[in-house]
N, C-alpha and C. Protein backbone atom coordinates (compact mmCIF):
# COMPACT_ATOMS: atom_id res chain seq x y z
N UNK A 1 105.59 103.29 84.05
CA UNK A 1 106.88 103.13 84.71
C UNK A 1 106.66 103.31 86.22
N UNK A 2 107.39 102.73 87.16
CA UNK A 2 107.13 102.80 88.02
C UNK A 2 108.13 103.64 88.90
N UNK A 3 107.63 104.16 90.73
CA UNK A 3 108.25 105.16 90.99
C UNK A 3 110.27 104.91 90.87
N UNK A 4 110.36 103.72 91.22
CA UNK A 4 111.76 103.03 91.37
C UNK A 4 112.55 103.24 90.09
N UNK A 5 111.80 103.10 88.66
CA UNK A 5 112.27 102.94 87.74
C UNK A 5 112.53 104.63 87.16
N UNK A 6 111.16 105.38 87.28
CA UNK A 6 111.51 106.66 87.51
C UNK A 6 113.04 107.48 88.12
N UNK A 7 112.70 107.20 89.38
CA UNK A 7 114.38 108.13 90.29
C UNK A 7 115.52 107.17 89.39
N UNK A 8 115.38 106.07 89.01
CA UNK A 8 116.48 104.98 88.41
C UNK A 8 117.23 105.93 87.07
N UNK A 9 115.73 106.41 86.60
CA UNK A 9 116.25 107.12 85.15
C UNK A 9 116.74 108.75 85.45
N UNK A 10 116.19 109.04 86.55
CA UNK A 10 116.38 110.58 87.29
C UNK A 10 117.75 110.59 87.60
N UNK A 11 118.29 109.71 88.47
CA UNK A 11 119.53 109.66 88.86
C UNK A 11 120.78 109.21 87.73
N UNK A 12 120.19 108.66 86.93
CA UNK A 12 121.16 108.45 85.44
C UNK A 12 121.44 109.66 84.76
N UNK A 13 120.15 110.27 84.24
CA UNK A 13 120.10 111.36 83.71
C UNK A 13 121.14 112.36 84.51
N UNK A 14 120.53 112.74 85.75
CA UNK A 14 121.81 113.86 86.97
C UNK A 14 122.73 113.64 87.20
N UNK A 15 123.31 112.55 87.47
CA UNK A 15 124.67 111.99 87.41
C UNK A 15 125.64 112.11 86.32
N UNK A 16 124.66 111.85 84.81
CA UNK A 16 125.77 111.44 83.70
C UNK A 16 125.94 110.28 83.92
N UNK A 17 124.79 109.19 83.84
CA UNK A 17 125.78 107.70 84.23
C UNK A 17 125.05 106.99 82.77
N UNK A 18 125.69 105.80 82.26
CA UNK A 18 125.07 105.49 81.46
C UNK A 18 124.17 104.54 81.51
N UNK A 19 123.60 103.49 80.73
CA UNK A 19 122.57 102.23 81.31
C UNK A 19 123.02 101.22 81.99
N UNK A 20 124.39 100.86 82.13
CA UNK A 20 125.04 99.88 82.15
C UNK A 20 125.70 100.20 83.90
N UNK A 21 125.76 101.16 84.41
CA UNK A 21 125.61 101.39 85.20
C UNK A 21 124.48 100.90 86.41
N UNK A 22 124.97 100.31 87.22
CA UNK A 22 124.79 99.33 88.32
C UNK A 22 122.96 100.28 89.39
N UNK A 23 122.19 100.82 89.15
CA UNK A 23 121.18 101.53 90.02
C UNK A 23 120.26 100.86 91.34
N UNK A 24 120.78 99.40 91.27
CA UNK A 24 119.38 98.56 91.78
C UNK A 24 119.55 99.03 93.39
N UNK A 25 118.51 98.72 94.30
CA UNK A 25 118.00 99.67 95.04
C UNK A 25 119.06 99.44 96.19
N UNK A 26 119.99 98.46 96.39
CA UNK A 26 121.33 98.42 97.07
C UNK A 26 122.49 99.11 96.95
N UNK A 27 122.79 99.56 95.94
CA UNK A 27 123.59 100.72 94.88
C UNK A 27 123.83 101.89 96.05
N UNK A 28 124.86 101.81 96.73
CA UNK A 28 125.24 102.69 97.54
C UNK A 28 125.57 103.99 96.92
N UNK A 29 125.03 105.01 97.17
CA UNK A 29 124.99 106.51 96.48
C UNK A 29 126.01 107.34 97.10
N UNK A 30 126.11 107.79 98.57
CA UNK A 30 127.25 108.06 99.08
C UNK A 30 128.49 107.44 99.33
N UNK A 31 129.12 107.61 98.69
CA UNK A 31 130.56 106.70 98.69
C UNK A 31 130.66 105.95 97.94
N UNK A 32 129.80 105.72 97.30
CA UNK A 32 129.47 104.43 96.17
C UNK A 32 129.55 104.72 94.78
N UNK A 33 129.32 105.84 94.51
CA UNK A 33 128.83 106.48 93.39
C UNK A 33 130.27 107.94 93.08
N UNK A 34 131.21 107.81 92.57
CA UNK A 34 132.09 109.03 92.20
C UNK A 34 131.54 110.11 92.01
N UNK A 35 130.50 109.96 90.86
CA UNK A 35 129.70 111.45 90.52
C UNK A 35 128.56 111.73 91.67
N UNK A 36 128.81 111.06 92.91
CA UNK A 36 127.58 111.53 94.03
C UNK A 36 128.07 112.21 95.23
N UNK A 37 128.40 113.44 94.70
CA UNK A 37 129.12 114.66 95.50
C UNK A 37 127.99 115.38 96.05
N UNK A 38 128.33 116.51 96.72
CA UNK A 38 127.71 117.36 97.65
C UNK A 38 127.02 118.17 96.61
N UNK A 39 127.35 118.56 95.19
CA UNK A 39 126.89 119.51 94.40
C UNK A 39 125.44 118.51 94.14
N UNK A 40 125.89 116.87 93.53
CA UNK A 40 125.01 116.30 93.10
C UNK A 40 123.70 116.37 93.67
N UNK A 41 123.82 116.09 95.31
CA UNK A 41 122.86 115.96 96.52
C UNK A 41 122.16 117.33 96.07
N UNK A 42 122.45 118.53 95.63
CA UNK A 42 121.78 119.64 95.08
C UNK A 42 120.51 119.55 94.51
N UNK A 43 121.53 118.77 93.11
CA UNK A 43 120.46 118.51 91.43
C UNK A 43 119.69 117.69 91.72
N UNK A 44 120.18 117.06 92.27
CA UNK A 44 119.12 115.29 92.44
C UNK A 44 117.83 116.07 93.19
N UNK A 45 118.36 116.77 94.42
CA UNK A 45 116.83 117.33 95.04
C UNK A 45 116.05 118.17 94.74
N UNK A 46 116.96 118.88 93.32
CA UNK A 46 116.19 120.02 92.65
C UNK A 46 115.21 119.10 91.80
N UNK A 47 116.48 118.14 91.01
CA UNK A 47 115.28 117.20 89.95
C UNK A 47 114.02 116.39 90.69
N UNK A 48 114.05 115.91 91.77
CA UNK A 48 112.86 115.06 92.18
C UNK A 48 111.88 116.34 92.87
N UNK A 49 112.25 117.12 92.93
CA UNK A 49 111.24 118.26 93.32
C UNK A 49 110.28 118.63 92.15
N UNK A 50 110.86 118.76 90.82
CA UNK A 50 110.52 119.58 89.97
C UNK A 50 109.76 117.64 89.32
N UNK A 51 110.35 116.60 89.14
CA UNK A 51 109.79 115.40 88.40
C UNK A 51 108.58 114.99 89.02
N UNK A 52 108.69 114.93 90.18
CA UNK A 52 107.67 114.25 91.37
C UNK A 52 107.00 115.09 92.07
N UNK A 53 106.70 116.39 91.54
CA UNK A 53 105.84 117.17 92.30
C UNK A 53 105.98 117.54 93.77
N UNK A 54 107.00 117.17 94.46
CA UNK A 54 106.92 117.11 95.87
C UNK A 54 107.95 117.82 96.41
N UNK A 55 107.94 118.47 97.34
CA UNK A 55 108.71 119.61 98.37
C UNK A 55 109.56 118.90 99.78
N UNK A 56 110.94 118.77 99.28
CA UNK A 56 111.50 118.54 100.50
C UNK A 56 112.57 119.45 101.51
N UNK A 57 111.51 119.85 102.72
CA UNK A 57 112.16 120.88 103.16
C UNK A 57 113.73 120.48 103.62
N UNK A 58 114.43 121.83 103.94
CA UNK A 58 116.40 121.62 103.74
C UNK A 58 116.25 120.93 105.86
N UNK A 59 115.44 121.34 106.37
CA UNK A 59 115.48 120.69 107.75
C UNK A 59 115.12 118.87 108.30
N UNK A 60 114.75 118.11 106.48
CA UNK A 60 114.41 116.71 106.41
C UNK A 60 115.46 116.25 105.76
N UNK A 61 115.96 116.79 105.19
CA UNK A 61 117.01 116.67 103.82
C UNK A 61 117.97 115.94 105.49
N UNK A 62 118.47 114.37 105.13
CA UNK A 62 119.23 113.54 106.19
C UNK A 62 120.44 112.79 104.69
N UNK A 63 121.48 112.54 105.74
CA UNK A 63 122.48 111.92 105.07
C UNK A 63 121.63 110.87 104.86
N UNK A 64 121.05 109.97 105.75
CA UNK A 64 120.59 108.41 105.54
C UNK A 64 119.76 108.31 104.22
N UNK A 65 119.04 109.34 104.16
CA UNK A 65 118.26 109.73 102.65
C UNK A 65 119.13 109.42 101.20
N UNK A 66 120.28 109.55 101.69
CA UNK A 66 121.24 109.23 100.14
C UNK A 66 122.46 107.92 100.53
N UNK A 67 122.03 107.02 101.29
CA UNK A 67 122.44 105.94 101.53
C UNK A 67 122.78 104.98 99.95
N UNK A 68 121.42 104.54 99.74
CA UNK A 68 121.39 104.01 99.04
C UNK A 68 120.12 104.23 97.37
N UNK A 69 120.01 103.51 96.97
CA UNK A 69 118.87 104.05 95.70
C UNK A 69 117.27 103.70 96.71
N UNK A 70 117.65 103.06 97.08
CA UNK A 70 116.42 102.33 98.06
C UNK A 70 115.79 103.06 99.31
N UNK A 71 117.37 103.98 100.03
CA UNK A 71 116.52 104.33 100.63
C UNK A 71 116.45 106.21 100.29
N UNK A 72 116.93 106.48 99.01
CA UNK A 72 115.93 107.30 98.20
C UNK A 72 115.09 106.90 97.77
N UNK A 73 114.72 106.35 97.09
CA UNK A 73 113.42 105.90 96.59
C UNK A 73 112.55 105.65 98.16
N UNK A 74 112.50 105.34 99.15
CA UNK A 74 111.61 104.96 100.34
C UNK A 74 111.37 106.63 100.73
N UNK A 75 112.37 107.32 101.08
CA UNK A 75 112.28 109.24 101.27
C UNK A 75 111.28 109.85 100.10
N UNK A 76 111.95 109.06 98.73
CA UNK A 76 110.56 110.06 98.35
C UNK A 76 109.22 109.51 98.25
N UNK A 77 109.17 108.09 98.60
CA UNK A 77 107.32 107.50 97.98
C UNK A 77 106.81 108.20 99.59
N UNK A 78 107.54 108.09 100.51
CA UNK A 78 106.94 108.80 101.78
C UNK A 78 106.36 110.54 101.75
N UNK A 79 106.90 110.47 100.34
CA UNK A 79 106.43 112.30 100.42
C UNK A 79 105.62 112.06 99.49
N UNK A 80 104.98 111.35 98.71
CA UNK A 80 104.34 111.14 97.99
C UNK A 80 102.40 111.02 98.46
């Protein structure tokens, strides 16, 4: 599976969304997404910490980061 398809199933899973649900890498997350609240921005960074091995400090952590699925997915292959 690949990293895209990965956060795709990460962000389904944290959200509560089901398959049918729209993820492709244009998929606006802030404002776009109902269940993509301030708590979510939490889980999501707890889950890709703990899935993807990787540490994102709270002083990188940027709104633009949760734009879209795309440009999460680009924030984390860069920490990769």
């Amino acid at each position: 599976m690949n990293r895209l398809a990965e956060l795709q199933q990460l962000l389904r899973r944290s959200l509560h969304l089901d398959e049918s649900t729209d993820l492709s890498p244009d998929t606006e997350l802030l404002g776009g997404l109902p269940e993509f609240d301030s708590m979510a921005v939490v889980v999501i960074l707890e889950d890709i910490e703990q899935a993807f091995g990787v540490r994102i400090p709270d002083d990188e952590i940027e709104a633009e980061m949760f734009l879209t699925v795309g440009s999460l997915h680009e924030s984390l292959v860069a920490r990769l």
